[in-house]
Protein backbone atom coordinates (compact mmCIF):
# COMPACT_ATOMS: atom_id res chain seq x y z
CA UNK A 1 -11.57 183.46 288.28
CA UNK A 2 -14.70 185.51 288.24
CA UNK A 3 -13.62 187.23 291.62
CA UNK A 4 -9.92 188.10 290.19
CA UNK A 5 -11.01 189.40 287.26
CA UNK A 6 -13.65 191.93 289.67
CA UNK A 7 -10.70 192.59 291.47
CA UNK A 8 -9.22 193.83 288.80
CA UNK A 9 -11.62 195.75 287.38
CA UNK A 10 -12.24 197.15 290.50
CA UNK A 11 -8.86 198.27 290.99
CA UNK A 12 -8.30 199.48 287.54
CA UNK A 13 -11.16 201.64 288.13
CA UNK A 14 -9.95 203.04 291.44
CA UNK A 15 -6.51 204.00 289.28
CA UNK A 16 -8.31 205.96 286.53
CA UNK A 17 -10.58 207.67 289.40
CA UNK A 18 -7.31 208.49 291.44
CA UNK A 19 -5.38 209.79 287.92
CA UNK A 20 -8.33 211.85 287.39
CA UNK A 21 -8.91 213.31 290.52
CA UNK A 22 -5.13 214.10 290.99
CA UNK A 23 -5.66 215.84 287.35
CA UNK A 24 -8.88 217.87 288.63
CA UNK A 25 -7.25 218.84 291.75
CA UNK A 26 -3.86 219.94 290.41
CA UNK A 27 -4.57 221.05 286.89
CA UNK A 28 -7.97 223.33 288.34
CA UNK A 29 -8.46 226.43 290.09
CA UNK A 30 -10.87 225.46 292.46
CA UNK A 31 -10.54 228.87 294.61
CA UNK A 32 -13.50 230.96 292.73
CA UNK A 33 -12.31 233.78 294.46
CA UNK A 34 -8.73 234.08 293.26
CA UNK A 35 -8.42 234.69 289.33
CA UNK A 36 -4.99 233.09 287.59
CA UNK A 37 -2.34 235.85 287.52
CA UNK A 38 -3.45 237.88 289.88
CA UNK A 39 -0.83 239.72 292.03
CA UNK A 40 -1.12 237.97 295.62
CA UNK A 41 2.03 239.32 297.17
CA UNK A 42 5.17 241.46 296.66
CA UNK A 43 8.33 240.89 297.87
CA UNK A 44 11.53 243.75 297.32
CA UNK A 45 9.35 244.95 294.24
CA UNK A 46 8.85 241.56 292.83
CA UNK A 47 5.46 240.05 292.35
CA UNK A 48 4.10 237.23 293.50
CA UNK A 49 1.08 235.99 291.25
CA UNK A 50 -1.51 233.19 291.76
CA UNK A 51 -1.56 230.25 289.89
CA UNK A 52 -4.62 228.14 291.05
CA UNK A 53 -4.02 224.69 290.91
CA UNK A 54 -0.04 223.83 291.50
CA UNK A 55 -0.14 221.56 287.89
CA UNK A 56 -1.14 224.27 285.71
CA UNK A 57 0.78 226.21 283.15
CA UNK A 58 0.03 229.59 281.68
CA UNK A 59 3.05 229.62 279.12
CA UNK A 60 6.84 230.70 279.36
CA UNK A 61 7.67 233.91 281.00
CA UNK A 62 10.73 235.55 279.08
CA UNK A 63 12.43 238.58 279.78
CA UNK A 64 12.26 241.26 277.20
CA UNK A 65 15.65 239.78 275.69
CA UNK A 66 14.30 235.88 275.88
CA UNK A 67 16.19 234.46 278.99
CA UNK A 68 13.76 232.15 280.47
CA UNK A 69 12.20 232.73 283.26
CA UNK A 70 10.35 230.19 284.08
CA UNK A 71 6.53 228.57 283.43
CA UNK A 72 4.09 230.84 284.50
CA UNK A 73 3.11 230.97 287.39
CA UNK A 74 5.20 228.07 288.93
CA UNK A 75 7.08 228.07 292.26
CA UNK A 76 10.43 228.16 289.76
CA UNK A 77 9.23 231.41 287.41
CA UNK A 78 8.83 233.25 290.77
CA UNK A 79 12.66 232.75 292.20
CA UNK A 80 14.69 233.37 288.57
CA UNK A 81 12.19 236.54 288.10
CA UNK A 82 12.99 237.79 291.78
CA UNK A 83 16.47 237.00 290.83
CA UNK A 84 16.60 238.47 287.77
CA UNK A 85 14.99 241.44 288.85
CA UNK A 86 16.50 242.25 291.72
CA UNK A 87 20.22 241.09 291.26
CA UNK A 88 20.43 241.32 287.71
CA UNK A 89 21.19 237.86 287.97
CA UNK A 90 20.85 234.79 285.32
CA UNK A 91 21.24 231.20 285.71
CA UNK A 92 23.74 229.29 283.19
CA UNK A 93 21.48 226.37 283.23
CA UNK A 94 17.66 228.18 282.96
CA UNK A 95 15.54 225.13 283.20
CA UNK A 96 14.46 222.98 285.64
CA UNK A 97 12.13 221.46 288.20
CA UNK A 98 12.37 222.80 291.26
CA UNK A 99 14.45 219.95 292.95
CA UNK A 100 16.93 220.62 290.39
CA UNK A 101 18.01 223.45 291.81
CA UNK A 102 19.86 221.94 294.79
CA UNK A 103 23.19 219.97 293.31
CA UNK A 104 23.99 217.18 295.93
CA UNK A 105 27.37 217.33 294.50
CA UNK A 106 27.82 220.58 295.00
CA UNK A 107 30.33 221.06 298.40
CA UNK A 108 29.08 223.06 301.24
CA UNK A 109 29.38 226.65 300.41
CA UNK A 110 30.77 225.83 297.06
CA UNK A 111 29.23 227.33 293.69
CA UNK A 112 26.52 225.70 292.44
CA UNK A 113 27.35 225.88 288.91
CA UNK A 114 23.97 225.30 286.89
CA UNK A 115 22.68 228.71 289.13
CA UNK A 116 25.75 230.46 289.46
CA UNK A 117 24.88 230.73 293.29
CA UNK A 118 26.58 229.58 296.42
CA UNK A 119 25.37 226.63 298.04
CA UNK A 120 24.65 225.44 301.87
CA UNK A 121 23.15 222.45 303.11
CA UNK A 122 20.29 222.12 305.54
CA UNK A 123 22.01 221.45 309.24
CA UNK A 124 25.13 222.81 308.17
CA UNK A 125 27.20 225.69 309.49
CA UNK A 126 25.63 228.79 307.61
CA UNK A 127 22.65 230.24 308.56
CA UNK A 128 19.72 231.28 305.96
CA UNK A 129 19.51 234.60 305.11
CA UNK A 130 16.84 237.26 303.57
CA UNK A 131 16.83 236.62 299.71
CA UNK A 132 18.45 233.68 299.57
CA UNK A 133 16.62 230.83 297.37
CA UNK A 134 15.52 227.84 299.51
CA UNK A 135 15.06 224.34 297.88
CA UNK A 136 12.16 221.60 299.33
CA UNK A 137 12.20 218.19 297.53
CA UNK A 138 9.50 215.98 296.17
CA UNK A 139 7.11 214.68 297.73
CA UNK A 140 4.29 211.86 297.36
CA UNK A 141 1.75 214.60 295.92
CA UNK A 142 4.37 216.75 294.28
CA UNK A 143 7.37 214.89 292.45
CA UNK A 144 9.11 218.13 291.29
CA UNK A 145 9.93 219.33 294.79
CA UNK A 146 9.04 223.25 295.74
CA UNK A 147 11.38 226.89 295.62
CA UNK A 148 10.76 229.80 297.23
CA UNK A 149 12.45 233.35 298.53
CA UNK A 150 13.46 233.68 302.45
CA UNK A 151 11.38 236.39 302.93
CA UNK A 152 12.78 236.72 307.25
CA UNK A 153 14.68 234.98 309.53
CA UNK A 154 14.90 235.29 313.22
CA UNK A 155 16.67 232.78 315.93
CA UNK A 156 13.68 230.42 315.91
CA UNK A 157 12.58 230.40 312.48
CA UNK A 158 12.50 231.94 308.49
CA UNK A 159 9.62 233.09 307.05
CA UNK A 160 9.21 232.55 303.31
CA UNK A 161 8.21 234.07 300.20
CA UNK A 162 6.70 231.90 297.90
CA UNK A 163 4.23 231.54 294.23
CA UNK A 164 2.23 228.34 293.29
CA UNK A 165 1.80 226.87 296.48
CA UNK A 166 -1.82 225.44 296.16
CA UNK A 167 -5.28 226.94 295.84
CA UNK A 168 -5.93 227.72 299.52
CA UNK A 169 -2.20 227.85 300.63
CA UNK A 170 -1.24 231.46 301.50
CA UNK A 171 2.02 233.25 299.67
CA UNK A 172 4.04 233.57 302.79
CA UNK A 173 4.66 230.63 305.39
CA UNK A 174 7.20 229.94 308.44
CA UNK A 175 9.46 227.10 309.33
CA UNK A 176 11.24 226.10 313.04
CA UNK A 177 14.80 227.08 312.85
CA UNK A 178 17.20 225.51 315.17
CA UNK A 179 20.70 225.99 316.08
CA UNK A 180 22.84 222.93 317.42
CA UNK A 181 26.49 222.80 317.50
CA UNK A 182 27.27 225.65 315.24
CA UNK A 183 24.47 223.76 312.74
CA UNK A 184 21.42 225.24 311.61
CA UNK A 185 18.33 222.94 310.84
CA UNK A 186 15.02 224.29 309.05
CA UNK A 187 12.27 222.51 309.75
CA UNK A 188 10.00 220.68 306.61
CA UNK A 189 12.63 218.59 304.84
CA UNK A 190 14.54 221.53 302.97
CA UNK A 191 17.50 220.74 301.30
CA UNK A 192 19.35 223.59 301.53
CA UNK A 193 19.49 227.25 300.25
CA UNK A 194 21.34 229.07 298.16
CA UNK A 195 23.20 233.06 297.60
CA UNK A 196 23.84 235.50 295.15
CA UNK A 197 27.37 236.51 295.30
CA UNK A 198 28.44 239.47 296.45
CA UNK A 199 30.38 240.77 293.66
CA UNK A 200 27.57 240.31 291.49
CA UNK A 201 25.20 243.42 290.91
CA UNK A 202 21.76 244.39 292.32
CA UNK A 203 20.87 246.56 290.01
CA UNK A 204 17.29 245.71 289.21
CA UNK A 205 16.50 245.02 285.32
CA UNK A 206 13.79 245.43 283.24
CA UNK A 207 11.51 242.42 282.47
């Protein structure tokens, strides 16, 4: 009885070391060189800002007539603000976790109606594209998946533009593309990606 209730103690211990150690390492900015908000990268005249630890919040970006743009400066505040900017373009549904933003009942190049952008699956027929908004899902560390900007694509792989990605992790990273049968596969789990329109404008806006 003694040694169960050590165990237990023991283990409950280990869980309030692991919840605060996930809490230190995602809520912290443990890169003393890099101060919160601070522009990291640019991408078509959109900013890319540094957020420190991948948990933390620095309020609600809004545009100067209050559509929401996002937490600052999350992964999701960085694709609606390039969107916004540089396509004039707002989502009907402007919340969100980043794994929200890929509707599995959305058909292949169908219109994903919370973003009011087209849709594609990962290993289907249509290849990524510059601009287009690509969608990672959770993971064990990070249970509100990941969004970012395809910053370059080539036959072999995309590059990507990207905000919030961890202390040490850079703003730009690249992922294996590969062609089979007409189907294109990016590498690292991604759901899918999805376009503006082309009827709508890209006229950039004001923030």
């Amino acid at each position: 009885m003694i040694r169960l209730r050590t165990l237990l103690l023991c283990l409950a211990g280990a869980a309030v070391l692991a919840t605060v150690g996930y809490r230190v390492v995602t809520y912290t900015n443990l890169n003393p060189g890099q101060e919160v908000g601070a522009v990291v990268d640019e991408f078509n005249g959109v900013k890319v800002y540094y957020n420190g630890g991948v948990n933390n919040s620095e309020g609600r970006a809004l545009s100067r007539d209050g559509y929401n743009l996002g937490i600052k400066y999350q992964c999701v505040e960085f694709v609606k603000r390039y969107y916004f900017e540089r396509f004039n373009h707002r989502m009907p549904d402007a919340f969100g976790n980043a794994k929200d933003f890929f509707d599995a009942n959305t058909a292949q190049g169908a219109l994903n109606p919370k973003r009011a952008l087209v849709q594609y699956r990962n290993a289907g027929s249509e290849k990524p594209q510059v601009d287009d908004l690509i969608v990672f899902p959770p993971t064990l560390f990070n249970p509100y998946g990941h969004v970012a900007i395809v910053a370059n694509v080539s036959e072999r792989e995309i590059q990507i533009v990207q905000q919030n990605p961890g202390p040490f992790s850079g703003s730009r990273a690249r992922f294996a593309l590969q062609a089979v049968d007409g189907r294109w596969t990016v590498a690292g789990s991604a759901l899918g990606w999805l376009r503006v329109a082309a009827a709508l404008s890209s006229t950039p806006v004001p923030l």
